[in-house]
C-alpha atoms as a PDB file:
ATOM      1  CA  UNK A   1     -11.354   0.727   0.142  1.00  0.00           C
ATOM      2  CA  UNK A   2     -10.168  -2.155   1.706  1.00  0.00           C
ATOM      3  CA  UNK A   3      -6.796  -4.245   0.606  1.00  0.00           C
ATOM      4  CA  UNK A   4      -5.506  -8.067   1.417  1.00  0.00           C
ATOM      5  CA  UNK A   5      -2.068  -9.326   1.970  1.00  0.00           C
ATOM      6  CA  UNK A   6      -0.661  -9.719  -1.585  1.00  0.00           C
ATOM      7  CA  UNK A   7      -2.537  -7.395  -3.329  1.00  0.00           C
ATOM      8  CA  UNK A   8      -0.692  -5.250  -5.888  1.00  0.00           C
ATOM      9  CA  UNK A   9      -1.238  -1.486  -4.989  1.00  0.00           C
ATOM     10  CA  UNK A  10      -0.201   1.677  -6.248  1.00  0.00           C
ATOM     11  CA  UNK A  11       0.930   4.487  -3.631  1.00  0.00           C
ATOM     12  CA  UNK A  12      -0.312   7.728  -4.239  1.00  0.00           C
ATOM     13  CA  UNK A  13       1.622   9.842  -1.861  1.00  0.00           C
ATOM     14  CA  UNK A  14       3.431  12.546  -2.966  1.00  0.00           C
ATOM     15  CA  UNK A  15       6.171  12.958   0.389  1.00  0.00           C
ATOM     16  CA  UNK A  16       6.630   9.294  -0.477  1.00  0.00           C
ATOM     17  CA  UNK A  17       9.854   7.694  -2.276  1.00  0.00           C
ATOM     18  CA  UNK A  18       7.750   5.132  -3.886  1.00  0.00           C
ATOM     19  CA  UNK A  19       4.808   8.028  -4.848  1.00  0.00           C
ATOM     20  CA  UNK A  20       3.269   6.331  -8.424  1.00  0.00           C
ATOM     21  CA  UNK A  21       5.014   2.788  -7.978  1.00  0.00           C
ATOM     22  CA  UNK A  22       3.520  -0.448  -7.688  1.00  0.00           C
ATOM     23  CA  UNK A  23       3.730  -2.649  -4.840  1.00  0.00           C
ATOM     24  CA  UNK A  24       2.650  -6.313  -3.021  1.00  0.00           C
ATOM     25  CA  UNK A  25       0.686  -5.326   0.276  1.00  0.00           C
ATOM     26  CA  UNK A  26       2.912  -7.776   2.983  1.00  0.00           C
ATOM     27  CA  UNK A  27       1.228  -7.018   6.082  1.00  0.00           C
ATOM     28  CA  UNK A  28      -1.902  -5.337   7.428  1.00  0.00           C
ATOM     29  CA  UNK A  29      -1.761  -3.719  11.109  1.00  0.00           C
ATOM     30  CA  UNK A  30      -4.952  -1.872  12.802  1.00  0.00           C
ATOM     31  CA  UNK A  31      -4.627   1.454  14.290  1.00  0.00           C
ATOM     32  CA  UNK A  32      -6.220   1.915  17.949  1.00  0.00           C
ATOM     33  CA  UNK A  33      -9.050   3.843  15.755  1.00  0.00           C
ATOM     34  CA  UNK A  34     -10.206   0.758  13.727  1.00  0.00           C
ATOM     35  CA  UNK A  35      -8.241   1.897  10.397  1.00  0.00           C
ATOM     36  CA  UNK A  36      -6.104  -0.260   8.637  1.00  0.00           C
ATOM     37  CA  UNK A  37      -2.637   0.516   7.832  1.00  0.00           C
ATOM     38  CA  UNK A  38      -0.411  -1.009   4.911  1.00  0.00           C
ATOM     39  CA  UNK A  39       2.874  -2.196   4.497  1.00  0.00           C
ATOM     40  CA  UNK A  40       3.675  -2.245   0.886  1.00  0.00           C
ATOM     41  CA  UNK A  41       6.868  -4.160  -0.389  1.00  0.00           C
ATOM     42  CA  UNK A  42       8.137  -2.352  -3.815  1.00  0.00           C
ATOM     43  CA  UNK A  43      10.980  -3.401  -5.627  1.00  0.00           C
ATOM     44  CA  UNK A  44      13.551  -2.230  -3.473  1.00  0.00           C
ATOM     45  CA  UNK A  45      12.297  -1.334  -0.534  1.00  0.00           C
ATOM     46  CA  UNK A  46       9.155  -1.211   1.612  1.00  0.00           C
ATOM     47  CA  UNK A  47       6.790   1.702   3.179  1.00  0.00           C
ATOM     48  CA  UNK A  48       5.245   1.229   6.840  1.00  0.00           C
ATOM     49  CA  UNK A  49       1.950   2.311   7.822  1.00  0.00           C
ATOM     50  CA  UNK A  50      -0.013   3.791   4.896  1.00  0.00           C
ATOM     51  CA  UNK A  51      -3.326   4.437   5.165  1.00  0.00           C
ATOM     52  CA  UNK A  52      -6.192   2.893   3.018  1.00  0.00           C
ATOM     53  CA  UNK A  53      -6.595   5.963   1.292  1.00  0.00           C
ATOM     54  CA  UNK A  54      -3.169   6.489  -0.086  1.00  0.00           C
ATOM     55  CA  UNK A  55      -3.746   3.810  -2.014  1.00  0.00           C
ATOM     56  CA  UNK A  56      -4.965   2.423  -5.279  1.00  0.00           C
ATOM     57  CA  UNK A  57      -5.552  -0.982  -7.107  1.00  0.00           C
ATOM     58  CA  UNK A  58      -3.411  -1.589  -9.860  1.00  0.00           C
ATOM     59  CA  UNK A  59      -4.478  -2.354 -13.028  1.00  0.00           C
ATOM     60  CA  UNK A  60      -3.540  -6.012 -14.370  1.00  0.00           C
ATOM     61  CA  UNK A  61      -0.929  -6.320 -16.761  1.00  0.00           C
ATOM     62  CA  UNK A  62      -2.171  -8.906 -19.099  1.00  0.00           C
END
């Protein structure tokens, strides 16, 4: 799955900090393989480079 900047995302990795919080994608960097790699701004902090598939839409909160 692919994400935009300001998307809200959930991180689903477990050696992570932030594993199971919600977050604003802030920037979007390409590896030399083509793959897309996140950096996700959470409430107080951020996490460099995750890939696509360590993450997860969240669900709106209306």
């Amino acid at each position: 799955m692919s994400f935009e900047k300001g998307d809200t995302v959930v991180l689903e990795d477990e050696h992570s900090d932030y594993d199971g919080e919600a977050g604003e994608i802030t920037q979007i960097s390409e590896t030399m393989f083509g793959d897309e790699n996140y950096t996700v701004s959470f409430e107080d902090g951020k996490e460099h480079g995750i890939p696509a598939d360590s993450l997860e839409a969240a669900e709106d909160e209306d």
